[in-house]
Protein backbone atom coordinates (compact mmCIF):
# COMPACT_ATOMS: atom_id res chain seq x y z
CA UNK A 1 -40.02 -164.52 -24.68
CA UNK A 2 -36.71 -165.94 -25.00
CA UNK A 3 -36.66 -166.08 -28.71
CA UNK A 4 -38.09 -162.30 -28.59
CA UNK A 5 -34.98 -161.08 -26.53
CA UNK A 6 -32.35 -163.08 -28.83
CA UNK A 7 -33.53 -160.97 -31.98
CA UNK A 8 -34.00 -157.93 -29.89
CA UNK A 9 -30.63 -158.46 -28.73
CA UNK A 10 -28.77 -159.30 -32.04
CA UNK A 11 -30.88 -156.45 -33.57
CA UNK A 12 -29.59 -153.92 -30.60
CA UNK A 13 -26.08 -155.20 -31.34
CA UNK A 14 -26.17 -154.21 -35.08
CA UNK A 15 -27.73 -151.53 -34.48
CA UNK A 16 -25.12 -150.09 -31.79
CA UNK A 17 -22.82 -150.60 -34.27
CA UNK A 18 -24.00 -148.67 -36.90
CA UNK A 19 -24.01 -145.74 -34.51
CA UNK A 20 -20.73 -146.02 -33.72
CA UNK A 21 -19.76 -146.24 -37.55
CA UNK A 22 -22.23 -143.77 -38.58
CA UNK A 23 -20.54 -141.16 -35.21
CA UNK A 24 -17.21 -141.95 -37.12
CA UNK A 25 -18.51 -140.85 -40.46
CA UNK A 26 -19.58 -137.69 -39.25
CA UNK A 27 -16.75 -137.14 -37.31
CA UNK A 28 -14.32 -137.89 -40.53
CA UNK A 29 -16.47 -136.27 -42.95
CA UNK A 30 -16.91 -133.59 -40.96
CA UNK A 31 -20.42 -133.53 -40.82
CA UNK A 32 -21.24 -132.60 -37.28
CA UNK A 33 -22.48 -129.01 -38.41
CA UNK A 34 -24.69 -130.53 -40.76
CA UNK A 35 -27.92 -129.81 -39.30
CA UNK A 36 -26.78 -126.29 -37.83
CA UNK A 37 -26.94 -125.74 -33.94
CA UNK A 38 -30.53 -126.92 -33.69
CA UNK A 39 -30.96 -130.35 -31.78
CA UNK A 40 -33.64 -132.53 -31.91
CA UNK A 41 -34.68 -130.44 -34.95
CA UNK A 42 -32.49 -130.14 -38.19
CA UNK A 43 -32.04 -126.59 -39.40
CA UNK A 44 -34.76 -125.94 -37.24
CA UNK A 45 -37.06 -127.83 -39.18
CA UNK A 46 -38.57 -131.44 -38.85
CA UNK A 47 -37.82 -131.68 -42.57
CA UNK A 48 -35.08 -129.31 -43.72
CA UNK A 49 -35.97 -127.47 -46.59
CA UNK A 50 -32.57 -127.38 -48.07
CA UNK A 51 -30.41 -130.81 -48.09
CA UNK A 52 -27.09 -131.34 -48.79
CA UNK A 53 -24.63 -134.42 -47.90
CA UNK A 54 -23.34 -132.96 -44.38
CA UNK A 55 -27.35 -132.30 -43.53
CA UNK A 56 -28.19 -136.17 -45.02
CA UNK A 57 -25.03 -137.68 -43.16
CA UNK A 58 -25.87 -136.01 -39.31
CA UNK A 59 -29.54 -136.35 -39.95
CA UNK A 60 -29.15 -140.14 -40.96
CA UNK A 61 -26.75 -140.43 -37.80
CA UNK A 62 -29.49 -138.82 -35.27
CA UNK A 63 -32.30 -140.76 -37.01
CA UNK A 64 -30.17 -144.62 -36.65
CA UNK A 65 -28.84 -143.04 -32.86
CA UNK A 66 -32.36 -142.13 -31.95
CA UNK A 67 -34.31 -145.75 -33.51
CA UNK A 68 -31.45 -147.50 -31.54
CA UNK A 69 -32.28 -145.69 -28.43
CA UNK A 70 -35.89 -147.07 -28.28
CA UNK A 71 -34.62 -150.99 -29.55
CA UNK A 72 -32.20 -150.64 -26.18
CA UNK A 73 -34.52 -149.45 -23.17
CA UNK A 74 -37.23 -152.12 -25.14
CA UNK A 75 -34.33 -154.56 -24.29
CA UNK A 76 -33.15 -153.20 -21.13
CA UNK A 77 -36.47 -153.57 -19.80
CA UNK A 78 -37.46 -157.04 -21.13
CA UNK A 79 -33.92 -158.42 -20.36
CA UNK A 80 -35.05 -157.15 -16.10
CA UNK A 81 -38.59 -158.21 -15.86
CA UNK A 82 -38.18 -161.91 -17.55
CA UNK A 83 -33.77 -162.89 -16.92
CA UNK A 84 -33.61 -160.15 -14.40
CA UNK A 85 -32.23 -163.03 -11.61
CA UNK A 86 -29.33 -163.70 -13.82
CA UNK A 87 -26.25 -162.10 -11.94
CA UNK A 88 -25.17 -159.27 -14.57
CA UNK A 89 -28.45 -158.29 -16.36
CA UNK A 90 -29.39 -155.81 -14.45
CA UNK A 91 -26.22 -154.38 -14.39
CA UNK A 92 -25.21 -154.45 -17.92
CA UNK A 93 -29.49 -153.14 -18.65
CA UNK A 94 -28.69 -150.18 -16.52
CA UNK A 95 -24.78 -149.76 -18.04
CA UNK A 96 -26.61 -149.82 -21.86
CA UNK A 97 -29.20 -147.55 -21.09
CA UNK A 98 -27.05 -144.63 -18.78
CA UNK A 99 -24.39 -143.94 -21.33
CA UNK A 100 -26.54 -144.62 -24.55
CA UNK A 101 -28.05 -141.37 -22.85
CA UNK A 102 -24.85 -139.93 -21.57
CA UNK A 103 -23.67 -140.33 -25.72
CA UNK A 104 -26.80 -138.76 -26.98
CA UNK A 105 -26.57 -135.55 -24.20
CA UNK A 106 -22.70 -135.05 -25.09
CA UNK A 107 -23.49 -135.55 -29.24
CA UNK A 108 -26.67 -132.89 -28.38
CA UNK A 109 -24.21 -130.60 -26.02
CA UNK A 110 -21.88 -130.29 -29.39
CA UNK A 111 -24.39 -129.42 -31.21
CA UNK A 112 -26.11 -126.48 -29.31
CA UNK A 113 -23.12 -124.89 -27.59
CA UNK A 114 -20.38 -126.35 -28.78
CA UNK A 115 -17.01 -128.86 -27.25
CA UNK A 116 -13.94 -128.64 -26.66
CA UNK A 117 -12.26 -131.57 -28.71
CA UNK A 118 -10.82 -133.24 -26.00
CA UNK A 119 -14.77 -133.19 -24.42
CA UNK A 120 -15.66 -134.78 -28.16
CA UNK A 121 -12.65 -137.25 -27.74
CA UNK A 122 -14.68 -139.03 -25.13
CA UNK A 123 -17.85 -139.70 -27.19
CA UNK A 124 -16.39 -142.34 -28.88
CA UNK A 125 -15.28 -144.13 -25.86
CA UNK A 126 -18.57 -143.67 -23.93
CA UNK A 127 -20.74 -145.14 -27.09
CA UNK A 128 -17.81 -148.21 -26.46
CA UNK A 129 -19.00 -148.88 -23.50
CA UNK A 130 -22.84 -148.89 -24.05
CA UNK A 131 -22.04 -151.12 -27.34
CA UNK A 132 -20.03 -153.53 -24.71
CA UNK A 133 -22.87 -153.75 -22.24
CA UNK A 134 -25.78 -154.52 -25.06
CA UNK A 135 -22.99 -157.30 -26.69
CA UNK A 136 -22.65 -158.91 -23.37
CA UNK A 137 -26.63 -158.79 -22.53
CA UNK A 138 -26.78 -160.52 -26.12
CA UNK A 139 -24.24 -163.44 -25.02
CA UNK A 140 -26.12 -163.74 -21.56
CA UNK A 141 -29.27 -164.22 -23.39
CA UNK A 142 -28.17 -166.70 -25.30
CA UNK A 143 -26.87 -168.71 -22.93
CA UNK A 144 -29.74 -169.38 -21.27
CA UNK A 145 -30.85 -172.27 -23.26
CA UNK A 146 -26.67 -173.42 -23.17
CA UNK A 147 -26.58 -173.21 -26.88
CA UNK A 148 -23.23 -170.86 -25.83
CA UNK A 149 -21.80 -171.44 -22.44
CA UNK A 150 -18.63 -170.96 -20.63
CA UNK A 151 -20.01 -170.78 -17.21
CA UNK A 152 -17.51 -173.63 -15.84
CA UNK A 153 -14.29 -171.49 -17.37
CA UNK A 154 -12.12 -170.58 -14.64
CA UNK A 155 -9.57 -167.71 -15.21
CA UNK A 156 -6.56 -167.30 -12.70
CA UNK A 157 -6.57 -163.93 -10.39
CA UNK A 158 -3.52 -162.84 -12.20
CA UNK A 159 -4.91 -162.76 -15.35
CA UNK A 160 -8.38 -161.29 -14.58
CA UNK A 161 -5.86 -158.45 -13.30
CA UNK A 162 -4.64 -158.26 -16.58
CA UNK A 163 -7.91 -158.57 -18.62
CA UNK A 164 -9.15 -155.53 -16.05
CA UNK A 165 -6.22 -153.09 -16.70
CA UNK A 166 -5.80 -154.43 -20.84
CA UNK A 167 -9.41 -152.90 -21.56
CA UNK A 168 -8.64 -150.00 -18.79
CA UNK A 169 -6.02 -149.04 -21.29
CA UNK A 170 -7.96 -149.49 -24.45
CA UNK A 171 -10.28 -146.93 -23.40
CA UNK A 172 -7.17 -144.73 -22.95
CA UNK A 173 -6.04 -145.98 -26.61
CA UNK A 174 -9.93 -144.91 -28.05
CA UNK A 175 -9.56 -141.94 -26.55
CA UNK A 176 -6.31 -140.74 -27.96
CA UNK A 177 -7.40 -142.09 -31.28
CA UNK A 178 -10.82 -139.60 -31.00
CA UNK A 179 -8.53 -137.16 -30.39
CA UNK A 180 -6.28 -137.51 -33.26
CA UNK A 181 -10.01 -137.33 -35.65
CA UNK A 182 -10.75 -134.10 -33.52
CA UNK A 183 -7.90 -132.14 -33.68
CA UNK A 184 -7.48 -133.12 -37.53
CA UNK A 185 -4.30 -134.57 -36.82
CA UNK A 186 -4.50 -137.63 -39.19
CA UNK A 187 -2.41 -136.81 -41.96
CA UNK A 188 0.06 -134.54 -40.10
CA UNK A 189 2.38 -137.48 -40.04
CA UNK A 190 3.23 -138.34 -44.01
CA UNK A 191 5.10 -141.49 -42.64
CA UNK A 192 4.89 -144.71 -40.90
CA UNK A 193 5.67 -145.89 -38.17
CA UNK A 194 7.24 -142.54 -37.49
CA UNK A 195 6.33 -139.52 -38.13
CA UNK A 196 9.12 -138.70 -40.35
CA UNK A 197 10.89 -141.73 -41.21
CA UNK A 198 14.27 -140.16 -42.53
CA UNK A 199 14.42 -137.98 -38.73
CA UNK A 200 12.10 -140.46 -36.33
CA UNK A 201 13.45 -138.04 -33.27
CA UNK A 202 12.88 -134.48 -34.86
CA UNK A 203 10.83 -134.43 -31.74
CA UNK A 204 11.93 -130.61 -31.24
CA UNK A 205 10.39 -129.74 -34.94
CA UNK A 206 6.61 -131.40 -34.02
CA UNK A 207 3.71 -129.57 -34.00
CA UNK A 208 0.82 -129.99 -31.42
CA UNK A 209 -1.06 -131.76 -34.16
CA UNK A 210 1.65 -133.75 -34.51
CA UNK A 211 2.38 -135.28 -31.11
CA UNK A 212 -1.66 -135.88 -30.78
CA UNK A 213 -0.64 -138.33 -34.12
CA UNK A 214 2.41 -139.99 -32.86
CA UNK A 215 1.03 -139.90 -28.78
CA UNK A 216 -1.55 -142.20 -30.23
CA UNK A 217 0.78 -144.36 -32.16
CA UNK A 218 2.57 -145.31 -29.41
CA UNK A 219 -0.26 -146.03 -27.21
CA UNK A 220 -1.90 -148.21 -30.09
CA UNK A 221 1.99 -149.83 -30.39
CA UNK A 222 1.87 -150.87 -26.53
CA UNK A 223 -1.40 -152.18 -26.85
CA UNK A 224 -0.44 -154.31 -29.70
CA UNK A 225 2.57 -155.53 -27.76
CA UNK A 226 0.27 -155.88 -24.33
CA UNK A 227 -2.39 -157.65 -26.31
CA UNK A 228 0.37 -160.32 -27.99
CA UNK A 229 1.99 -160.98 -24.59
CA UNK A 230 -1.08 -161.74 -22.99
CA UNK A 231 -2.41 -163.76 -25.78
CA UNK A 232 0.43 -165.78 -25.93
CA UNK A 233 0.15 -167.13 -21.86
CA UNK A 234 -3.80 -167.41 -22.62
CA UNK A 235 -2.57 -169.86 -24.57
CA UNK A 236 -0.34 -171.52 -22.55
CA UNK A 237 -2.67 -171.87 -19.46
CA UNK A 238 -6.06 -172.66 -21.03
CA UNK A 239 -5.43 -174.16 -24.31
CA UNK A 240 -7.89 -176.96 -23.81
CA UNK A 241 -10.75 -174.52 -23.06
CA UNK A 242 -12.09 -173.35 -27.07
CA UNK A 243 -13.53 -170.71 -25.69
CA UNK A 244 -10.68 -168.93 -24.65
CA UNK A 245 -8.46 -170.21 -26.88
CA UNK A 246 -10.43 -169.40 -30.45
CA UNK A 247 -11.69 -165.96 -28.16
CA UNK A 248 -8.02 -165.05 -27.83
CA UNK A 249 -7.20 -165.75 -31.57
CA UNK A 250 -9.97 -163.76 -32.41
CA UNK A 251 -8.84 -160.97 -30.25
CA UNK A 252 -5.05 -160.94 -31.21
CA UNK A 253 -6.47 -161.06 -34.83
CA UNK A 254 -8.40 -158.31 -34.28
CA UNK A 255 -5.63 -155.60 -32.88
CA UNK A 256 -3.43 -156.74 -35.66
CA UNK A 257 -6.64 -155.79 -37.86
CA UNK A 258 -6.43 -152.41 -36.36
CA UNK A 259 -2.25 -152.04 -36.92
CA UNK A 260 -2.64 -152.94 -40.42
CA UNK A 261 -5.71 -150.40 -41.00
CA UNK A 262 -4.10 -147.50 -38.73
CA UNK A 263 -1.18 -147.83 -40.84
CA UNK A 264 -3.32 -147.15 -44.16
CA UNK A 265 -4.92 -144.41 -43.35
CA UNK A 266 -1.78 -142.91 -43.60
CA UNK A 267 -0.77 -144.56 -46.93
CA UNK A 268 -4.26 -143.71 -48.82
CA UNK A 269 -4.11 -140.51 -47.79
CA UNK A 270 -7.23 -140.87 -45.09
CA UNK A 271 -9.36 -143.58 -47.09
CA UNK A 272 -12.82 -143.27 -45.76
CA UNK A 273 -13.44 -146.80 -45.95
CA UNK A 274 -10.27 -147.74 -44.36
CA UNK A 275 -11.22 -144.88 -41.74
CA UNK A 276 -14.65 -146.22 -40.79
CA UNK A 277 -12.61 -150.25 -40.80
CA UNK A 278 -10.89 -148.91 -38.61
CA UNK A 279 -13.39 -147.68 -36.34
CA UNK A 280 -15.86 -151.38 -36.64
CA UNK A 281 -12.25 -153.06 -35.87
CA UNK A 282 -11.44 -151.29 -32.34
CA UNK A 283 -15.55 -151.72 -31.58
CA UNK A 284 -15.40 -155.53 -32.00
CA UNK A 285 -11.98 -155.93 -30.24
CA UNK A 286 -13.49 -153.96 -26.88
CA UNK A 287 -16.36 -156.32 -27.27
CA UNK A 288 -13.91 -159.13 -26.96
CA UNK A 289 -12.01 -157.99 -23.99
CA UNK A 290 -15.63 -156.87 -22.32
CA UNK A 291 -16.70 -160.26 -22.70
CA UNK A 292 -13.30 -161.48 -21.11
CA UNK A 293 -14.00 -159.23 -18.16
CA UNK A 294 -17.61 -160.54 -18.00
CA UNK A 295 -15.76 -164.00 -17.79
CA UNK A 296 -13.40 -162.97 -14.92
CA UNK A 297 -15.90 -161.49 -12.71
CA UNK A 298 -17.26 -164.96 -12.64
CA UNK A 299 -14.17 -166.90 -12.04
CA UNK A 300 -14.01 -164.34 -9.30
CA UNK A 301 -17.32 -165.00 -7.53
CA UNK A 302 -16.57 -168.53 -8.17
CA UNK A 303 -13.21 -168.21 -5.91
CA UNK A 304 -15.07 -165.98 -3.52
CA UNK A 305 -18.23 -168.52 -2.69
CA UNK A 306 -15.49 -171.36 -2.68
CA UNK A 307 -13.51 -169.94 0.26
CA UNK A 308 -16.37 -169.54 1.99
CA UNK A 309 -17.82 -172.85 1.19
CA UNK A 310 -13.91 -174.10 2.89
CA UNK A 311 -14.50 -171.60 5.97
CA UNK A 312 -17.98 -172.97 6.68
CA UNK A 313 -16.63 -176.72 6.35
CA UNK A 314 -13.41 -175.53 9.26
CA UNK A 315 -16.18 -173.91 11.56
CA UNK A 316 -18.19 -177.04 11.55
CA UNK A 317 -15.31 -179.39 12.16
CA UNK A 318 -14.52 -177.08 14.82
């Protein structure tokens, strides 16, 4: 059963992140109207009549989103009945499954009667966090038979603070980012890092359009800093443990990833591509810092069954 759950797993993962590329696409190729206002139908029809590259875009999207569903509550389920005792599973099984749903009701929602963009903003953030609990069901799965284990890590209090708010913030980041897609703000701004680089504080002259583009820019510019600052004492206090130490390169690597990419989007004049790199780039860095966090809420059970392994040593010497 084991083996069953790793390629269900790895299989969920890949698939979760085609959705969230494939939500991307439709949201940059503005495709969301491409099967009309009828939901689970297309056009109103099982098989639309009339196709065009919208319709085969949003239909391919719902057909991936839907297939996905089914490979996740098969997983969710298995992962409780046979590696249900393991601390997090049933957690993270319930986490995938509740906003894989919550996604599918606010992508059906927008379809039907229509969102506000700052209600579409948060789909993108919401499918985040369903990716991030099927990732770290995958990694708990396959560290059952120790082939990947960091169960003795131990990360200091102040930096599990720090891990908590980092990804607390990302979210905020995503969001903004969704928002920017939304609102078709991407190009508003024909220059980087600023918006204008020959006047960088016109800020009387912006448009609304335009401080959704630069609000965003400066959130993903602190959370470059933030993530650089952090990485850098990772390294310092756990150098010797490769699992935080190549995690951390990987994750430093990975926001840089998403500077570099944010920045051409502006300089090929919204590359799809680039635009969907962009997208895979933030998915994989969440997974990273969810799989930090997964790592801190063990250091802190660790501390917490320690203390009162010390208080039940006192009371008997008392």
């Amino acid at each position: 059963m084991i083996k069953t759950l790793k390629w269900l797993s790895v299989l969920a993962v890949i698939g979760m992140t085609f959705v969230l590329i494939g939500g991307a696409l439709v949201t940059k190729t503005e495709s969301g109207d491409g099967c009309g206002d009828s939901w689970p139908l297309c056009k109103g029809e099982l098989i639309p009549s009339k196709i065009d590259m919208e319709l085969v875009i949003e239909l391919s999207h719902r057909l991936v989103s839907g297939s996905v569903g089914i490979i996740v509550l098969i997983l969710a389920y298995l992962s409780w009945k046979h590696i249900g005792e393991i601390r997090e599973v049933k957690f993270l099984s319930i986490l995938s499954v509740v906003f894989l749903v919550l996604q599918g009701l606010i992508g059906a929602a927008a379809v039907i009667w229509g969102q506000s963009d700052f209600v579409l903003a948060a789909h993108f953030g919401i499918s985040l966090i369903s990716f991030a609990a099927i990732f770290l069901l995958m990694l708990l799965i396959f560290e059952i038979d120790k082939k990947f284990d960091a169960s003795s890590l131990h990360i200091k209090r102040k930096h599990r603070k720090e891990i908590y708010a980092l990804t607390s913030y990302t979210l905020l980041v995503v969001y903004t980012g969704a928002l920017v897609r939304h609102v078709n703000a991407n190009l508003v701004c024909g220059d980087w890092p600023f918006c204008t680089n020959t006047a960088p504080l016109d800020f009387a002259s912006y448009s609304f359009e335009q401080w959704v583009q630069m609000g965003h820019r400066l959130a993903a510019g602190i959370l470059f800093i933030w993530t650089v600052s952090l990485f850098i004492r990772i390294i310092k206090n756990y150098r010797h443990s490769k699992v935080m130490y190549w995690g951390w390169i990987s994750t430093v690597s990975l926001i840089s990833l998403q500077v570099i990419f944010g920045a051409l989007i502006i300089f090929t004049l919204l590359n799809l591509v680039i635009a969907l790199m962009h997208a895979l780039v933030i998915t994989c860095y969440f997974g990273m810092l969810s799989y930090f966090i997964l790592l801190s809420t063990r250091s802190a059970a660790m501390e917490k069954n320690s203390q009162k392994d010390i208080k039940a040593v006192n009371t008997n010497i008392k």
